[in-house]
N, C-alpha and C. Protein backbone atom coordinates (compact mmCIF):
# COMPACT_ATOMS: atom_id res chain seq x y z
N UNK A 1 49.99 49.55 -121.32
CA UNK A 1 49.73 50.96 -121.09
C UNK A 1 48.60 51.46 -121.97
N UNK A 2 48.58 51.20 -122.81
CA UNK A 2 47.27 51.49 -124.04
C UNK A 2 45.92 50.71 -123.56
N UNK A 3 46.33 49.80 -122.93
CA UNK A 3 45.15 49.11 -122.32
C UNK A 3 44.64 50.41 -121.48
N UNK A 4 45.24 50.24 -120.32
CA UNK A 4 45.33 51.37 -119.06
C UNK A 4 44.59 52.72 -119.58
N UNK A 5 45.66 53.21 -120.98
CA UNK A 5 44.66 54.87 -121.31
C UNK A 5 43.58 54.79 -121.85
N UNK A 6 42.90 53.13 -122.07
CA UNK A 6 41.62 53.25 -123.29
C UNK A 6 41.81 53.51 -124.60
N UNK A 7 43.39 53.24 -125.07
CA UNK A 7 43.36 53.58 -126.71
C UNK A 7 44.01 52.21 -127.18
N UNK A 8 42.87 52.36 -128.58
CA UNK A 8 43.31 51.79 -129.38
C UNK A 8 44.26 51.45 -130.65
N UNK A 9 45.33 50.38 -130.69
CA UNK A 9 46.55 50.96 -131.30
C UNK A 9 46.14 49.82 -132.16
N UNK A 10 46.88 49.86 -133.45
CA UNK A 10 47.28 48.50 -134.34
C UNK A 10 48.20 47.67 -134.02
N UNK A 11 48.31 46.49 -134.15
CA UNK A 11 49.45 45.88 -133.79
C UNK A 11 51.06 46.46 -134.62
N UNK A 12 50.95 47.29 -135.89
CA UNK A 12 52.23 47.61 -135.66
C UNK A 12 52.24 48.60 -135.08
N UNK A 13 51.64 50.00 -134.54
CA UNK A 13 51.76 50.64 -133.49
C UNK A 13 51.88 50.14 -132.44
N UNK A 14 51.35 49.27 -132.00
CA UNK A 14 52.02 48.11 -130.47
C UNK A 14 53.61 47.98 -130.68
N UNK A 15 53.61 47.20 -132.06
CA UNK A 15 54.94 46.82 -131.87
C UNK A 15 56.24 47.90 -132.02
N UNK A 16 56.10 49.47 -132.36
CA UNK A 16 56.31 50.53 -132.54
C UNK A 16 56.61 51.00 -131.06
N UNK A 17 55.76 51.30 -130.52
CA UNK A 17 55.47 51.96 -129.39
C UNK A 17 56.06 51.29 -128.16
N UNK A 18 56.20 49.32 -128.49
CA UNK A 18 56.93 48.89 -127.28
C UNK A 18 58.09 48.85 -127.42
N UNK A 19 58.52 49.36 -128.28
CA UNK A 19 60.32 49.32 -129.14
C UNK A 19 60.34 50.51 -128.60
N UNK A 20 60.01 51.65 -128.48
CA UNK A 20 60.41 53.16 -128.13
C UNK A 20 60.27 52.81 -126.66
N UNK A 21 59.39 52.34 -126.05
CA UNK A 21 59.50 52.42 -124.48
C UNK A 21 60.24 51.77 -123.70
N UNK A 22 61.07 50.64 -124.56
CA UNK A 22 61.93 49.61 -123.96
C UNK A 22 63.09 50.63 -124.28
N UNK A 23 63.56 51.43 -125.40
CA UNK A 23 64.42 52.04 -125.19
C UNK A 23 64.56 53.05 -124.45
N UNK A 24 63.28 54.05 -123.84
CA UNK A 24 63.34 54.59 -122.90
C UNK A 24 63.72 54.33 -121.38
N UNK A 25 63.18 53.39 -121.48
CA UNK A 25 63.84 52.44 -120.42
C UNK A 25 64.90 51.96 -119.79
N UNK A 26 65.35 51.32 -121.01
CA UNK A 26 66.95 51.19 -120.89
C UNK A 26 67.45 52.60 -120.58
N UNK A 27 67.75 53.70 -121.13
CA UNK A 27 68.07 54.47 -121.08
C UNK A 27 67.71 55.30 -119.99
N UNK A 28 66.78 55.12 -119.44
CA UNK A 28 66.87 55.71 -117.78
C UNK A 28 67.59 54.62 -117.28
N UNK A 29 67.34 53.63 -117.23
CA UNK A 29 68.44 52.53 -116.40
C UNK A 29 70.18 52.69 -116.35
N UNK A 30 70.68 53.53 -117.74
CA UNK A 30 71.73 53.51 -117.53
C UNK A 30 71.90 54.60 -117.06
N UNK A 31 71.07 55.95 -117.12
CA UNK A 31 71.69 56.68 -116.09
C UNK A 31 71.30 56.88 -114.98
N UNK A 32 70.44 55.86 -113.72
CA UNK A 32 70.69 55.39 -112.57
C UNK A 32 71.81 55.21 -112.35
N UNK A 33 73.02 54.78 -113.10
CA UNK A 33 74.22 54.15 -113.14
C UNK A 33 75.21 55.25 -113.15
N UNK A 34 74.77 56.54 -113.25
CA UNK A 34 76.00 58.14 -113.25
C UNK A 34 75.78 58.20 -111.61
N UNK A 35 76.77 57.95 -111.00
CA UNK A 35 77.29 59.10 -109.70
C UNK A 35 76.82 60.37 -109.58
N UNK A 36 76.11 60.67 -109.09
CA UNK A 36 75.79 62.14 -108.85
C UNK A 36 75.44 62.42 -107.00
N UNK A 37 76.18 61.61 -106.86
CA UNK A 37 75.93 62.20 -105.10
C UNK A 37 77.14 63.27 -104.86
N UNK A 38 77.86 63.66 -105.05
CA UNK A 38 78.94 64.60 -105.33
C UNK A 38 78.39 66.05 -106.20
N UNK A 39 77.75 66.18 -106.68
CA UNK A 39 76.96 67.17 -107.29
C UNK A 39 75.58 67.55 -106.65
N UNK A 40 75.76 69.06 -106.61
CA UNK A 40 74.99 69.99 -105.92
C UNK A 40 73.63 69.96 -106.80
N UNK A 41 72.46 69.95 -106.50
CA UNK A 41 71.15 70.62 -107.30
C UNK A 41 71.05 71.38 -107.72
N UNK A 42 71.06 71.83 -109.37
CA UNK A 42 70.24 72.53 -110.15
C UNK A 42 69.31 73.26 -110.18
N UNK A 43 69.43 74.79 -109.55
CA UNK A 43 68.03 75.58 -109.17
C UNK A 43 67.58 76.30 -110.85
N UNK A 44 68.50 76.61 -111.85
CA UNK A 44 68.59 77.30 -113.07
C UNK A 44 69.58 76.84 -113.83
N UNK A 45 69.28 76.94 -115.37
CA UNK A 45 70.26 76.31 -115.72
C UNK A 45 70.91 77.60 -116.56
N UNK A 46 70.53 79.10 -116.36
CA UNK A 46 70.97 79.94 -116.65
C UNK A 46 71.44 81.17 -115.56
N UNK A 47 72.90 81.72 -116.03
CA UNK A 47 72.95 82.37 -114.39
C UNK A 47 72.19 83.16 -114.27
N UNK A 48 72.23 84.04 -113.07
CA UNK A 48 71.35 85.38 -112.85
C UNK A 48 71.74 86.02 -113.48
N UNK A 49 70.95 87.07 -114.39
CA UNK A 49 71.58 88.41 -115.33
C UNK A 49 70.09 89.34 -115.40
N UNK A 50 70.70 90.52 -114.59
CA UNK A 50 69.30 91.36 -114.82
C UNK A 50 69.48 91.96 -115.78
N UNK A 51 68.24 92.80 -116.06
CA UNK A 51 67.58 93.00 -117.32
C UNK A 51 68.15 93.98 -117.80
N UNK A 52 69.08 94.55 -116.95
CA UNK A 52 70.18 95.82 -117.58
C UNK A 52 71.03 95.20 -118.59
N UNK A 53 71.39 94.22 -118.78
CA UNK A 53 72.53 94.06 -119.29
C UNK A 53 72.30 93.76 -120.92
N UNK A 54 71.51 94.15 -121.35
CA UNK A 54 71.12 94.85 -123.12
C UNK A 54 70.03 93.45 -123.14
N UNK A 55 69.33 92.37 -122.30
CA UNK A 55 67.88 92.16 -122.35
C UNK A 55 67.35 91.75 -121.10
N UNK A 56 66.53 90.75 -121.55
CA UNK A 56 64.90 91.04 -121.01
C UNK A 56 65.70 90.11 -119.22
N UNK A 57 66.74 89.91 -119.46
CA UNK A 57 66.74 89.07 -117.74
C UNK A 57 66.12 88.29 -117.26
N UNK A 58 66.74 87.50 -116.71
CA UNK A 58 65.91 86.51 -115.71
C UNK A 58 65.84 86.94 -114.14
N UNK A 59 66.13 87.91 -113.81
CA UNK A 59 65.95 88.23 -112.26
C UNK A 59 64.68 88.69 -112.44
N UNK A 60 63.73 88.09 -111.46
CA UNK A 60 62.49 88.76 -111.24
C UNK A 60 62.15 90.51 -110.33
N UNK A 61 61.48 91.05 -110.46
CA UNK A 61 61.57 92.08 -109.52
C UNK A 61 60.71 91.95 -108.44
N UNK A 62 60.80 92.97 -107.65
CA UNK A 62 60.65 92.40 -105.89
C UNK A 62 58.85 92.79 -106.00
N UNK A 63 58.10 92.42 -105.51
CA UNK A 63 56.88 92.18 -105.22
C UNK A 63 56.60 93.73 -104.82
N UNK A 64 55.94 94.57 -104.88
CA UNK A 64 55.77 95.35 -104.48
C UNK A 64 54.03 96.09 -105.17
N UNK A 65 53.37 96.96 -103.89
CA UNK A 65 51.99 97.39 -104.05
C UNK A 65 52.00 98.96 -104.25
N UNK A 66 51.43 98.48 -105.48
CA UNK A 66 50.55 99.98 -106.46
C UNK A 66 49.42 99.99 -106.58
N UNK A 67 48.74 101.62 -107.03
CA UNK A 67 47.64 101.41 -106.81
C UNK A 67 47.33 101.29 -108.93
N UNK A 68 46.19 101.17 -108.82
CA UNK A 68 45.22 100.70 -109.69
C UNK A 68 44.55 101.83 -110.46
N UNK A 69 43.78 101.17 -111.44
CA UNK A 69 42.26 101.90 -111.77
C UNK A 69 41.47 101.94 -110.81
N UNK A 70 40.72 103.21 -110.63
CA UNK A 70 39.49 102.99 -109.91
C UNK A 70 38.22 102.10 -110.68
N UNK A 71 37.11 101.22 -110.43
CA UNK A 71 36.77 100.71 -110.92
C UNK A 71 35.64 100.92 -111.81
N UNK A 72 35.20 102.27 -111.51
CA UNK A 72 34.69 103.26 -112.39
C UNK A 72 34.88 103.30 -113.85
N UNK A 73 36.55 103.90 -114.03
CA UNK A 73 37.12 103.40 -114.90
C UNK A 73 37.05 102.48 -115.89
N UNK A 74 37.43 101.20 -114.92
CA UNK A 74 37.94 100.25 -115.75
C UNK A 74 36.06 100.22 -116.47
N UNK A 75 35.28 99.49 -115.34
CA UNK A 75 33.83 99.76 -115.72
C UNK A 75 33.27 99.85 -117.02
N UNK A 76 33.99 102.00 -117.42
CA UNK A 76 33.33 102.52 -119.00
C UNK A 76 33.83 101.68 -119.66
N UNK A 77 34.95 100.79 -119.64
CA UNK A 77 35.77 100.48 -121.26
C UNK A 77 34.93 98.90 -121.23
N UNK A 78 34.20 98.32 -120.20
CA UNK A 78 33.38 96.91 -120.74
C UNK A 78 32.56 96.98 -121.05
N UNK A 79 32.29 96.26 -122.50
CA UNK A 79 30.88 96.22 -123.13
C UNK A 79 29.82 95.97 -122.64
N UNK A 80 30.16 94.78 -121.26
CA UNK A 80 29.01 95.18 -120.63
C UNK A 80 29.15 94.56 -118.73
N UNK A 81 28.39 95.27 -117.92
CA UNK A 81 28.86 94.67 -116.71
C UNK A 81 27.93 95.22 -115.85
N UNK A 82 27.41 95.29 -114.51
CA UNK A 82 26.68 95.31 -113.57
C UNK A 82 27.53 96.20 -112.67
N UNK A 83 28.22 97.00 -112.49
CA UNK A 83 29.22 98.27 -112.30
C UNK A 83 29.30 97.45 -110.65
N UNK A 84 29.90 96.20 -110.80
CA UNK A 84 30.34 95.43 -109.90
C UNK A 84 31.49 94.53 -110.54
N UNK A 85 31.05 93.90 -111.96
CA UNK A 85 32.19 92.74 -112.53
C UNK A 85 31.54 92.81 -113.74
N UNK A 86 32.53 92.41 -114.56
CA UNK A 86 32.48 92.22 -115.99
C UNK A 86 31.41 90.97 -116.06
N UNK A 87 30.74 91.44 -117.04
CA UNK A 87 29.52 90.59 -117.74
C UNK A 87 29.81 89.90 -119.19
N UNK A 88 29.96 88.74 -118.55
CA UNK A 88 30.62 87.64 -120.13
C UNK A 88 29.63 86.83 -120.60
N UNK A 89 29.35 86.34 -121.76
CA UNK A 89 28.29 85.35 -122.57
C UNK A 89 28.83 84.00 -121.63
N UNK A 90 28.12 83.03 -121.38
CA UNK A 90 27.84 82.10 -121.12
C UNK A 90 28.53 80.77 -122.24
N UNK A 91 29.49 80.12 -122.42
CA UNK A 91 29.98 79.61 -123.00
C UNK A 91 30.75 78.01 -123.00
N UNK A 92 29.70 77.29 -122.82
CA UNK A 92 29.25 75.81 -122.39
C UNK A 92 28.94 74.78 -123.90
């Protein structure tokens, strides 16, 4: 795999690094081995609780259209712009 990303390791980082991935390994292998066809999918692993309930909630709110600044507006407050789009330095 270090070959593959182009990096260069020491041999005890080789021998480091193939000790952690063989145990990763194993360890997905044994849980191929849990039953889970009897169990439903996982959409959250927290229930729904809106944001009333003393915080910030995880229910999102419904999509809905407001209006804006006119662009006039927004316009005066950029340092600088072509009273079409904001004008940014070049940064390469």
């Amino acid at each position: 795999m270090a070959h593959l990303a182009r990096i260069k390791l020491s041999d005890e980082e080789l021998r480091t690094f193939q000790e952690q991935l063989t145990q990763i390994v194993d360890y997905v292998n044994e849980l191929k081995k849990v039953d889970v066809a009897a169990l439903e999918p996982l959409t959250n692993l927290q229930p729904a609780a809106p944001a009333s309930e003393g915080h910030g909630g995880n229910v999102l709110r419904q999509d809905a259209e407001k209006s804006s600044l006119d662009r006039e507006t927004v316009m005066q407050n950029a340092p600088a712009h072509d009273n079409e789009q904001f004008l940014v330095p070049k940064i390469i």
